[in-house]
Protein backbone atom coordinates (compact mmCIF):
# COMPACT_ATOMS: atom_id res chain seq x y z
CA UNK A 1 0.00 0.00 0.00
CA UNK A 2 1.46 3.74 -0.91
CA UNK A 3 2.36 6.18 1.61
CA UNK A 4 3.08 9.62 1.44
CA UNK A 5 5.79 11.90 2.63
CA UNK A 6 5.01 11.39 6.22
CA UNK A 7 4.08 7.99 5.80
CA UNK A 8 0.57 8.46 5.60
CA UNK A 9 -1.80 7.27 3.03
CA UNK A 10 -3.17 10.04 1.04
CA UNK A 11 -6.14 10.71 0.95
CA UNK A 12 -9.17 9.36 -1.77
CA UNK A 13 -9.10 12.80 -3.25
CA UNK A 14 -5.28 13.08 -3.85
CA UNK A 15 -5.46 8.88 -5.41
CA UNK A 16 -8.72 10.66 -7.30
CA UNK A 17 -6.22 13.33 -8.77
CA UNK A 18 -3.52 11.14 -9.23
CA UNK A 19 -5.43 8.48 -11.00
CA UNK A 20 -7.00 10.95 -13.86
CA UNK A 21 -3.26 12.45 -14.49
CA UNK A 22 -3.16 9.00 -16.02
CA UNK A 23 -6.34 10.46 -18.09
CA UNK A 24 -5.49 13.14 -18.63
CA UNK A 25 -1.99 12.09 -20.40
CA UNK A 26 -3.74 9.40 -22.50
CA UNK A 27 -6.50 11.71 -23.48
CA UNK A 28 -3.88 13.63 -24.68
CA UNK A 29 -2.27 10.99 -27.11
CA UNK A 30 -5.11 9.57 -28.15
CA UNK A 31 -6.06 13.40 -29.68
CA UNK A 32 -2.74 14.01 -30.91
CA UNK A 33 -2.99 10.71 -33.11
CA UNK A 34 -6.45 11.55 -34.09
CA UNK A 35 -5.88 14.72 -35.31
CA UNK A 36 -2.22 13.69 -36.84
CA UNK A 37 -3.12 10.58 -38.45
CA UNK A 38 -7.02 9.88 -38.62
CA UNK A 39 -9.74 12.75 -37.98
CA UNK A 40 -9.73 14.30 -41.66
CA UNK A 41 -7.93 16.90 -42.89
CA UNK A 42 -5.81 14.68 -41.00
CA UNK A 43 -2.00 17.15 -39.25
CA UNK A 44 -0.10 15.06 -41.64
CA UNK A 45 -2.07 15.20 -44.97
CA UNK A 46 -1.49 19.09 -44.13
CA UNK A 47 2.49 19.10 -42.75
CA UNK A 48 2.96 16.76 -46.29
CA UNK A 49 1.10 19.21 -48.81
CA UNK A 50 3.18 21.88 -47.36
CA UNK A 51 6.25 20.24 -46.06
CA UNK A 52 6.79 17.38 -48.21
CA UNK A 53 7.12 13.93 -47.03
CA UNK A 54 10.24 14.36 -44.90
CA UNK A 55 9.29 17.49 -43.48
CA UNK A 56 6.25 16.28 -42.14
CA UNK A 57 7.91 13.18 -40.20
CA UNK A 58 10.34 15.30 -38.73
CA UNK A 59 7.49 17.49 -37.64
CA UNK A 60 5.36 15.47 -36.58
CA UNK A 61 8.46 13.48 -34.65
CA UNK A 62 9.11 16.87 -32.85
CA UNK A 63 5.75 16.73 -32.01
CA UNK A 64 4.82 13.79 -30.38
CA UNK A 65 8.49 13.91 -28.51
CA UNK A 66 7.54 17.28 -26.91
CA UNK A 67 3.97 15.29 -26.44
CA UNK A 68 5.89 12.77 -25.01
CA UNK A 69 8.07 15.08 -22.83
CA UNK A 70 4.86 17.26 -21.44
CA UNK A 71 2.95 14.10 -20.64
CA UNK A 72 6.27 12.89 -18.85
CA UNK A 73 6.73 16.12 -17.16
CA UNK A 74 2.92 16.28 -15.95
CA UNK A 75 2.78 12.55 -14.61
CA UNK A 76 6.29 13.27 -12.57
CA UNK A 77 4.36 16.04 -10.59
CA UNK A 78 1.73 14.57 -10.43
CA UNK A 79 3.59 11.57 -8.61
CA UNK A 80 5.12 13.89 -6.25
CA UNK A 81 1.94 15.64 -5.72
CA UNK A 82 0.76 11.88 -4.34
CA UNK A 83 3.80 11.88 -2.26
CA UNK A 84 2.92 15.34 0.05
CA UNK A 85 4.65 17.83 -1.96
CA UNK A 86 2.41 20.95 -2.12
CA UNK A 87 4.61 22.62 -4.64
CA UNK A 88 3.34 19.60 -7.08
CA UNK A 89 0.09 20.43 -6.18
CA UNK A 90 0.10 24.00 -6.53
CA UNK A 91 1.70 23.24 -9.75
CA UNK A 92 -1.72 20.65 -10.93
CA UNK A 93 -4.00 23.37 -9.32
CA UNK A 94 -2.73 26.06 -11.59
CA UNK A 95 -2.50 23.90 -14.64
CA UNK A 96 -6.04 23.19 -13.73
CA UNK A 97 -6.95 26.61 -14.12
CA UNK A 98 -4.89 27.76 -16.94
CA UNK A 99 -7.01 24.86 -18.93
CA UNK A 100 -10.31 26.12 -17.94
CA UNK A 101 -9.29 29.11 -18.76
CA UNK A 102 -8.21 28.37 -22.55
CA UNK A 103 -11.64 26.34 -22.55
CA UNK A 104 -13.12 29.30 -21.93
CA UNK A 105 -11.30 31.34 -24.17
CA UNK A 106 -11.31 28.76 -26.92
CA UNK A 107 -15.26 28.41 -27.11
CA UNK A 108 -15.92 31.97 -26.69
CA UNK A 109 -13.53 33.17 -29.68
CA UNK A 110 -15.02 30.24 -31.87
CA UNK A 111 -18.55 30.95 -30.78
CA UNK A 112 -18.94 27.29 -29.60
CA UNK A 113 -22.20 25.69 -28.26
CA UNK A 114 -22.09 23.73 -25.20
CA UNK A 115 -23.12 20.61 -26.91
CA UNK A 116 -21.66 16.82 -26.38
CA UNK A 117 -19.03 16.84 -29.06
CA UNK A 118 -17.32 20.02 -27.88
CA UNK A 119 -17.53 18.37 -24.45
CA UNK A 120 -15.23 15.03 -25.87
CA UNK A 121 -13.32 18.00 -28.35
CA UNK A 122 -11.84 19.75 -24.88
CA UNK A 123 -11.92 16.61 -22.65
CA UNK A 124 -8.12 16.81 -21.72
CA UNK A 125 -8.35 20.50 -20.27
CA UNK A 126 -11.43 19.66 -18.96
CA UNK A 127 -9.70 16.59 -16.69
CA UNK A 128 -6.75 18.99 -15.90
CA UNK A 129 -9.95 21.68 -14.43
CA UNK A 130 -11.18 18.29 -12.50
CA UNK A 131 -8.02 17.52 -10.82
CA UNK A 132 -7.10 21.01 -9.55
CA UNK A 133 -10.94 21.50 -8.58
CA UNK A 134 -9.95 17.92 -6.82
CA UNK A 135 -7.00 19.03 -5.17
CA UNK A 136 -8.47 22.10 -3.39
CA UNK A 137 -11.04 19.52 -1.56
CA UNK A 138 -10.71 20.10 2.07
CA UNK A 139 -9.29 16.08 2.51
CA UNK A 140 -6.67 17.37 0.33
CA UNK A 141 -5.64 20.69 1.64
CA UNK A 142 -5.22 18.49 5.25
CA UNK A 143 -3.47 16.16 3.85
CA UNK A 144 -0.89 18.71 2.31
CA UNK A 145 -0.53 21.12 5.33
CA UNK A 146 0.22 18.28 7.61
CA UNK A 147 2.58 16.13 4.88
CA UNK A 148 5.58 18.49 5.74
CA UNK A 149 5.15 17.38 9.42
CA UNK A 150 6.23 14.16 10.76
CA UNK A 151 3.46 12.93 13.34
């Protein structure tokens, strides 16, 4: 069984967060291989008309490594969040909001309905929103302000 920081088990909240980081990171891929590869006018059709062939591998390789490196980068903090480091979840909290916040943006400058496929279209940021709303559960905010502190 995990422990935190202080050797406590965190709480269902912080395993809640911690669990749809996971989510979040392979909603994520999944879109980026839909859009690239699939959902037409598929990213590469596009990078090839205007790259040619090699251009568009080697853009769409910098791509999905910077994908790769982001998702990486998120699921390390949010590992240490699940360990008691509030920095980590400060960190989730504000990527939380910074997400809503291009939702937000996003919908109003495309004048987009609230309708089920723009729910799926913005389901990423809209897990990222969940897990900071998550995290500032009062379980949570315990469980950080006493992780620092060995009982």
């Amino acid at each position: 069984m995990f422990r935190g920081r202080a050797g406590r088990r965190p709480p269902h909240v912080v395993e809640v967060a911690f669990r749809l980081s996971f989510l979040v990171v392979l909603l994520d891929v999944g879109g980026w291989v839909l859009d690239t590869f699939v959902i037409p006018p598929t990213g590469f059709r596009e990078l090839r008309r205007q790259m040619g062939w090699a251009g568009a591998v080697q853009q769409s390789l910098l791509s999905a490594g910077a994908l790769a490196l982001l998702g990486a980068a998120f699921l390390l903090c949010a590992w240490w969040m699940r360990r008691g480091r509030n920095w980590a979840r400060v960190v989730l909290i504000a990527l939380g909001a910074l997400s809503l916040l291009f939702v937000l943006t996003d919908m109003n400058m495309n004048a987009v309905r609230l309708d089920l496929p723009v729910v799926h279209r913005y389901l990423p940021e809209l897990s990222t929103a969940a897990i900071g709303a998550v995290l500032l559960l009062p379980a949570a905010r315990t469980y950080f302000s006493s992780a620092g502190r060995v009982d």
